[in-house]
N, C-alpha and C. Protein backbone atom coordinates (compact mmCIF):
# COMPACT_ATOMS: atom_id res chain seq x y z
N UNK A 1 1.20 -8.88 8.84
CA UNK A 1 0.04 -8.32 9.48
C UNK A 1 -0.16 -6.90 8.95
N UNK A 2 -1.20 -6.73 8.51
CA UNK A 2 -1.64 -5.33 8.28
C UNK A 2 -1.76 -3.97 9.32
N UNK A 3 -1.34 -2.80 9.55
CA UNK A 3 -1.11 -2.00 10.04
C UNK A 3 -1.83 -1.11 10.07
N UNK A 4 -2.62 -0.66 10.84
CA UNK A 4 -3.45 1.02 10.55
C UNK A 4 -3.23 1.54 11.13
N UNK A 5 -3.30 3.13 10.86
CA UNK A 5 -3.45 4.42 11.51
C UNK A 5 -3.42 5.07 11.05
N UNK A 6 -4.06 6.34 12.21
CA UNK A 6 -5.04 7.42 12.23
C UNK A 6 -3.92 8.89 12.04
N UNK A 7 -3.64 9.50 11.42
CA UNK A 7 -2.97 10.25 11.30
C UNK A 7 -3.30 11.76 10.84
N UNK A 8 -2.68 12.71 11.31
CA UNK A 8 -3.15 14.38 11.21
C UNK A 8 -2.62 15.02 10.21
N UNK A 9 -2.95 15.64 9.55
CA UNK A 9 -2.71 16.36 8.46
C UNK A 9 -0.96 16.89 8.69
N UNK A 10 -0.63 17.55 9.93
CA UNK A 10 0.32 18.26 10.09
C UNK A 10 1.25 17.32 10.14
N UNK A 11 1.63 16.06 10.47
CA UNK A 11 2.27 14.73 10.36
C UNK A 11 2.29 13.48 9.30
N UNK A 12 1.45 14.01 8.45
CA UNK A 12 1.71 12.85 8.00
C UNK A 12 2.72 12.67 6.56
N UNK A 13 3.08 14.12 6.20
CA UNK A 13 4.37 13.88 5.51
C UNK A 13 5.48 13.18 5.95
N UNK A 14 5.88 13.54 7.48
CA UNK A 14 6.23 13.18 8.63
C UNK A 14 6.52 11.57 8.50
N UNK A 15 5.50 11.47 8.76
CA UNK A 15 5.11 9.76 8.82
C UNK A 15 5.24 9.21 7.35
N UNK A 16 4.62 9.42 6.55
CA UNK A 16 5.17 8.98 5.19
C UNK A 16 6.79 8.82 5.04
N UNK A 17 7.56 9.62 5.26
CA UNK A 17 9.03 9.81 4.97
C UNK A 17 9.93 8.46 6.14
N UNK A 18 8.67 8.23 7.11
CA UNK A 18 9.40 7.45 8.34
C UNK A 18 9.24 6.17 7.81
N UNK A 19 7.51 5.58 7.26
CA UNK A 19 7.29 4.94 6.89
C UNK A 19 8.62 3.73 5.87
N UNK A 20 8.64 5.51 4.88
CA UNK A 20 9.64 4.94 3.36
C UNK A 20 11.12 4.51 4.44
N UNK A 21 11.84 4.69 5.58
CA UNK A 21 13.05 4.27 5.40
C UNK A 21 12.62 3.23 6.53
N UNK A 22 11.73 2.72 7.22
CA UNK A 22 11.45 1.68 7.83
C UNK A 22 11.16 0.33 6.96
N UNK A 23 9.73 0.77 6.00
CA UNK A 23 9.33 -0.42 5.50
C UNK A 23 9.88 -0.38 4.04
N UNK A 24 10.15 0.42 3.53
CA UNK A 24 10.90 0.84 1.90
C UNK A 24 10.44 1.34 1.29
N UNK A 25 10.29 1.76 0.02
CA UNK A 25 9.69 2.71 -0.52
C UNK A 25 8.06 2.02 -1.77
N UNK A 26 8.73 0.87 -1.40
CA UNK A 26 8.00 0.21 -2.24
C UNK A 26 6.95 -0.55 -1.36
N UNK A 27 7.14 -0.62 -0.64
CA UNK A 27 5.93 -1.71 0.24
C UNK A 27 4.44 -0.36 -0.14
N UNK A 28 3.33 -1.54 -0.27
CA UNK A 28 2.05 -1.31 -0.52
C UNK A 28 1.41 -0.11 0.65
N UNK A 29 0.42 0.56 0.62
CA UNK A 29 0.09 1.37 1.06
C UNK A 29 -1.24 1.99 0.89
N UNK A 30 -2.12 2.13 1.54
CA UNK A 30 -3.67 2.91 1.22
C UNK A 30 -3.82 4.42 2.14
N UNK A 31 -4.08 5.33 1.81
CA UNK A 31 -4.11 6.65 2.37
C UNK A 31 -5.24 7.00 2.29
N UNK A 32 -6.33 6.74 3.06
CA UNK A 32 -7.41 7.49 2.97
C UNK A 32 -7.86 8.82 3.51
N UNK A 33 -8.31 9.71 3.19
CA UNK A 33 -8.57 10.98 3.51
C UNK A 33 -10.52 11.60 3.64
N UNK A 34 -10.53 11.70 4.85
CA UNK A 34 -11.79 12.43 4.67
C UNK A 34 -12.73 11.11 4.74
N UNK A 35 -12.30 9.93 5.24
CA UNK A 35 -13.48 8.84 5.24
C UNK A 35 -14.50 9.17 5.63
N UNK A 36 -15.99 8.87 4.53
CA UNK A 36 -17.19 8.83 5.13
C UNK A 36 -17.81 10.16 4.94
N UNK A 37 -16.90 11.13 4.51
CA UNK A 37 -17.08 12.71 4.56
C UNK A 37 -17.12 12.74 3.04
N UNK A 38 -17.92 14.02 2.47
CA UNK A 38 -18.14 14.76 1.18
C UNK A 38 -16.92 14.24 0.09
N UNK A 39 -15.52 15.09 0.88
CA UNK A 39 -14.24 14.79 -0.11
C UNK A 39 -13.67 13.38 -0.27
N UNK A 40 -14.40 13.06 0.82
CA UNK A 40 -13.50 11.19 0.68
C UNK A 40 -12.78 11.27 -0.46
N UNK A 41 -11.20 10.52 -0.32
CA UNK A 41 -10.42 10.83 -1.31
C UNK A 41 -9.37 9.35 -0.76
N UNK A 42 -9.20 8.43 -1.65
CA UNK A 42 -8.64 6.86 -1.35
C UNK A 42 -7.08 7.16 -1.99
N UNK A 43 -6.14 6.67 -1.84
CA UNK A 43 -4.93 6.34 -2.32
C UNK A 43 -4.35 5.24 -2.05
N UNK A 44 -3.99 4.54 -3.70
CA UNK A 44 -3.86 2.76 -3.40
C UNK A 44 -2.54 2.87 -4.30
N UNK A 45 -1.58 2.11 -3.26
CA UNK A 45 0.26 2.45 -4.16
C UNK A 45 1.35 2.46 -3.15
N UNK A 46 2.43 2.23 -3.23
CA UNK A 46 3.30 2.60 -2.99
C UNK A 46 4.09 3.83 -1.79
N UNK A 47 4.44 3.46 -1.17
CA UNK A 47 4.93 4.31 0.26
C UNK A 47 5.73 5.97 -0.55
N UNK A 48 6.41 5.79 -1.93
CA UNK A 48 7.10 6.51 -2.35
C UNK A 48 6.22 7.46 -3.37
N UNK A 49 4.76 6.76 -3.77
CA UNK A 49 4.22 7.37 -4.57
C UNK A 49 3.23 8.36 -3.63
N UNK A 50 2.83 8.05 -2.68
CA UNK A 50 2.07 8.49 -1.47
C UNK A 50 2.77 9.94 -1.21
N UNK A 51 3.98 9.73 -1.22
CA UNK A 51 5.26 11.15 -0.63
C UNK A 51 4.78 12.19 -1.81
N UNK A 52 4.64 11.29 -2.94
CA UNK A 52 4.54 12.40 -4.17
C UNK A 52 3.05 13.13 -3.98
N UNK A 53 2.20 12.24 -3.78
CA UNK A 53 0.64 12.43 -3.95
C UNK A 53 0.20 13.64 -2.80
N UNK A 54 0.86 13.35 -1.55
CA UNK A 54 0.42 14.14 -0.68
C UNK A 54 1.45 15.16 -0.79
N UNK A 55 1.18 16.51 -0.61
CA UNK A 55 2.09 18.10 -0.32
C UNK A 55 2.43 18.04 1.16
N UNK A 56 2.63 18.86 1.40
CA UNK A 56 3.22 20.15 2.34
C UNK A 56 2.00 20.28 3.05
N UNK A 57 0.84 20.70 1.75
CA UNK A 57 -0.05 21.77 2.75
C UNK A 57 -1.45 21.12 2.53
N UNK A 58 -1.37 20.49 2.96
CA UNK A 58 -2.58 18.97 3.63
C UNK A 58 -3.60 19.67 4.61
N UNK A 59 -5.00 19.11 4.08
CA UNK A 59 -6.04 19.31 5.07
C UNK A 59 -6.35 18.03 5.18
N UNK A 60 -7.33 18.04 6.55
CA UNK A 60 -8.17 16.31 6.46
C UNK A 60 -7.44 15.62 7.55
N UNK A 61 -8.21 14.57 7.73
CA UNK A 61 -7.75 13.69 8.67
C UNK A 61 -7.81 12.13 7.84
N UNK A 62 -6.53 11.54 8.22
CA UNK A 62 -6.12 10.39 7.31
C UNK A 62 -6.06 8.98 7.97
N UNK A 63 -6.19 8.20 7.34
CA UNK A 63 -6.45 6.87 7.86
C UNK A 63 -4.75 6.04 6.80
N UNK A 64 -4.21 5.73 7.48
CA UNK A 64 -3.35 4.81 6.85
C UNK A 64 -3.07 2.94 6.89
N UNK A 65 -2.94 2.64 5.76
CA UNK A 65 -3.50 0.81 5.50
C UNK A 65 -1.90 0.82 5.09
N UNK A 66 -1.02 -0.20 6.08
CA UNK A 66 0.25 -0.61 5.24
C UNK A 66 0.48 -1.67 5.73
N UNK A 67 0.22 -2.47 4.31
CA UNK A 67 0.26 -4.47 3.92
C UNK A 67 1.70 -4.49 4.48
N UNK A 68 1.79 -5.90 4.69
CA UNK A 68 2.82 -6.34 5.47
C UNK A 68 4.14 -6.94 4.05
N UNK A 69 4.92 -6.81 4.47
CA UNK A 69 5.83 -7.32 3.53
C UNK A 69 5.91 -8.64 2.80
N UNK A 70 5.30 -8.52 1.55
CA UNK A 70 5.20 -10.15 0.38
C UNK A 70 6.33 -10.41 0.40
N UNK A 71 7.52 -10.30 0.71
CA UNK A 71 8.78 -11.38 0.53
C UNK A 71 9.61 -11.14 1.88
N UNK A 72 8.69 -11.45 2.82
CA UNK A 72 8.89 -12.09 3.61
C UNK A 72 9.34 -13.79 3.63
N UNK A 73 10.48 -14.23 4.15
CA UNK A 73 11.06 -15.56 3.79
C UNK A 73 10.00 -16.47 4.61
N UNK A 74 10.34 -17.72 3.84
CA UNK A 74 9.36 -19.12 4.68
C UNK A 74 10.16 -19.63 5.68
N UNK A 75 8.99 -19.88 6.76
CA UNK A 75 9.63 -20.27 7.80
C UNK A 75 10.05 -21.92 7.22
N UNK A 76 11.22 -22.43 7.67
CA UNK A 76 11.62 -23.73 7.71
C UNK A 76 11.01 -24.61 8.27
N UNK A 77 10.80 -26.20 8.14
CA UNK A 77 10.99 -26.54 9.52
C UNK A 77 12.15 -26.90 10.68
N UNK A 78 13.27 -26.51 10.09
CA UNK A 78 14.18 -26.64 10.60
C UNK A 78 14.23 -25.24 11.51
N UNK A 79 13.76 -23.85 11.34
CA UNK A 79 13.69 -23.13 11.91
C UNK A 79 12.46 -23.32 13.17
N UNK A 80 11.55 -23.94 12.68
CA UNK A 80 10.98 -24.57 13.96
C UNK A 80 10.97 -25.18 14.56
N UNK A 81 11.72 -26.26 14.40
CA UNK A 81 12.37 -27.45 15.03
C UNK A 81 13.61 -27.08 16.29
N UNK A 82 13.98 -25.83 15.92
CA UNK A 82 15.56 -25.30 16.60
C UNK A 82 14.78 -24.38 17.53
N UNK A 83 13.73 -23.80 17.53
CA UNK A 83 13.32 -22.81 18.03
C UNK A 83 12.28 -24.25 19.33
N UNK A 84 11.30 -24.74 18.83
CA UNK A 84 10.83 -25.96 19.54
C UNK A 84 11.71 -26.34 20.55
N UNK A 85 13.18 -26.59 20.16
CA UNK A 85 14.10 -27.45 21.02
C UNK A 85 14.47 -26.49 22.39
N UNK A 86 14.35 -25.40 21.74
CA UNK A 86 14.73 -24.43 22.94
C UNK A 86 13.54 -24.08 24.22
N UNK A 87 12.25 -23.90 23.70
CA UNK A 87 11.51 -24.19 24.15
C UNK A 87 11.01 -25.08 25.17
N UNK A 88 11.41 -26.51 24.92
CA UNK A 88 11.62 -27.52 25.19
C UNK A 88 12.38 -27.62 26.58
N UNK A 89 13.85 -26.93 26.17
CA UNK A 89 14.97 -27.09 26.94
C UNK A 89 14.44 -26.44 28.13
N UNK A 90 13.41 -25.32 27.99
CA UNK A 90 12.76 -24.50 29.21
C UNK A 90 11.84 -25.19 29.86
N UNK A 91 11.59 -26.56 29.64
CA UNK A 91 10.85 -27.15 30.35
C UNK A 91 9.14 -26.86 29.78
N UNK A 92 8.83 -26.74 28.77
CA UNK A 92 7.86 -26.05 28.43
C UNK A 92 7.02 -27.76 27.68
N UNK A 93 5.57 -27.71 28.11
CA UNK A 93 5.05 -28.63 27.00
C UNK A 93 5.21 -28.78 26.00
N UNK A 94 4.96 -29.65 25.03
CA UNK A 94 4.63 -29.66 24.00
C UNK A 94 3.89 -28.50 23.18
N UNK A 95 2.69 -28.77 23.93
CA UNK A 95 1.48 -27.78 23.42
C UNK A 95 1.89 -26.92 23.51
N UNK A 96 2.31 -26.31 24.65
CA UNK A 96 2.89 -24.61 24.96
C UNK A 96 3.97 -24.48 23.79
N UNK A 97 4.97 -24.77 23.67
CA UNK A 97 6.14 -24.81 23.09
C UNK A 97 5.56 -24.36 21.47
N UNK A 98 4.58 -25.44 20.91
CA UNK A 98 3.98 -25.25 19.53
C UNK A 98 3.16 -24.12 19.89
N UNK A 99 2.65 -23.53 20.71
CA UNK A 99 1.56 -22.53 20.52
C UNK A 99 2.49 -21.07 21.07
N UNK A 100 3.56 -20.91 21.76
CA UNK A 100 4.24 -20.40 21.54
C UNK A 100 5.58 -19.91 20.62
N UNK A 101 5.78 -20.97 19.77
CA UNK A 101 6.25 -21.06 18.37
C UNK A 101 5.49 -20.47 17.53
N UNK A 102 4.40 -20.94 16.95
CA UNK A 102 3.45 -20.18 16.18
C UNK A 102 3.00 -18.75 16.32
N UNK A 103 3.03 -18.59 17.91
CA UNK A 103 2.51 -16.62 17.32
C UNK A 103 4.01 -16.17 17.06
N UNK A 104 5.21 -16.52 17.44
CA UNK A 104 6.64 -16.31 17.34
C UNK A 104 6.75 -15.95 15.84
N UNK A 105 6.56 -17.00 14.94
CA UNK A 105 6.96 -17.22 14.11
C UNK A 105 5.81 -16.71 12.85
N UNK A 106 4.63 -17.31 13.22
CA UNK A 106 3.64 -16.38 12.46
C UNK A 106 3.11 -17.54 11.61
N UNK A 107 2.83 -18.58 12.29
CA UNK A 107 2.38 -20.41 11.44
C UNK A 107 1.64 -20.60 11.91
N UNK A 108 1.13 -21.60 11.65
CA UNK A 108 -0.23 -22.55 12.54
C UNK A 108 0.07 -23.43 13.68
N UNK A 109 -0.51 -23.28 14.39
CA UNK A 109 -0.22 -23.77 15.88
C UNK A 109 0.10 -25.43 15.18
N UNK A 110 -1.05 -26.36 14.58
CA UNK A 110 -0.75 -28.02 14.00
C UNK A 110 0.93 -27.79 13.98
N UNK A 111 1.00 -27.23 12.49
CA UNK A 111 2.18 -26.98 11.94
C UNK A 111 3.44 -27.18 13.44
N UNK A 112 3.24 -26.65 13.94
CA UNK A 112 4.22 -26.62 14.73
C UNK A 112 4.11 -27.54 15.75
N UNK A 113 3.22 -27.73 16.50
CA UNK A 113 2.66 -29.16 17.28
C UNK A 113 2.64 -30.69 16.30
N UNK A 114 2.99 -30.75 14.88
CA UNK A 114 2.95 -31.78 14.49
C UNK A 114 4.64 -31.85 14.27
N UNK A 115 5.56 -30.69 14.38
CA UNK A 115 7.45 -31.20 14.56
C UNK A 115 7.82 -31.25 15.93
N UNK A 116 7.08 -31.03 16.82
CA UNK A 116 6.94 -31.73 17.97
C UNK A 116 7.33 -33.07 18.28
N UNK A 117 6.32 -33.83 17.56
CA UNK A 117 6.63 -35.60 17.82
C UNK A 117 7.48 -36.05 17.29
């Protein structure tokens, strides 16, 4: 899932540096500055190249875009099947069980209502 926010000049080195040891240094990143305004100024790259791009002594108000992690692993169906069963064990429908699996897990509700049966 994609991430935004609104961030202040006086923080957002701040936040950049928090960013790099949360999501890594490498995960994707957009820094916009000044949207909509005269200087509008875009930055498309890297959490580590962002640290470089922006200083110390920052004006503007910033908008931050950070993509969700591409190697992120595939869910199984065996990981949904184990997770389903538990579900299950709670007394939970079918339907519920798959539609609570899916925002869990981050799949399609079918997908998960079809290891159900």
């Amino acid at each position: 899932m994609v991430s935004v926010l609104y961030e202040s000049p006086h923080a957002l080195s701040k936040t950049l540096m928090l960013l790099r040891e949360v999501c890594g240094a490498q995960r994707h990143i957009v820094v916009a500055k000044e949207l909509t305004k005269m200087h509008e100024h875009v930055f498309r790259g890297c959490i580590s190249e962002a640290i470089n791009e922006f200083g110390a002594d920052i004006k503007g108000e910033f908008v931050l875009i950070i993509y969700p992690d591409t190697k992120q692993r595939e869910v199984s169906d065996e990981d949904i099947k184990e997770l389903l069963r538990e579900y299950k064990a709670s007394r939970m429908t079918k339907k519920d069980a798959a539609k609570a699996a899916s925002e869990k897990l981050g799949i399609r509700p079918n997908r998960a209502y079809r290891l159900t049966i």
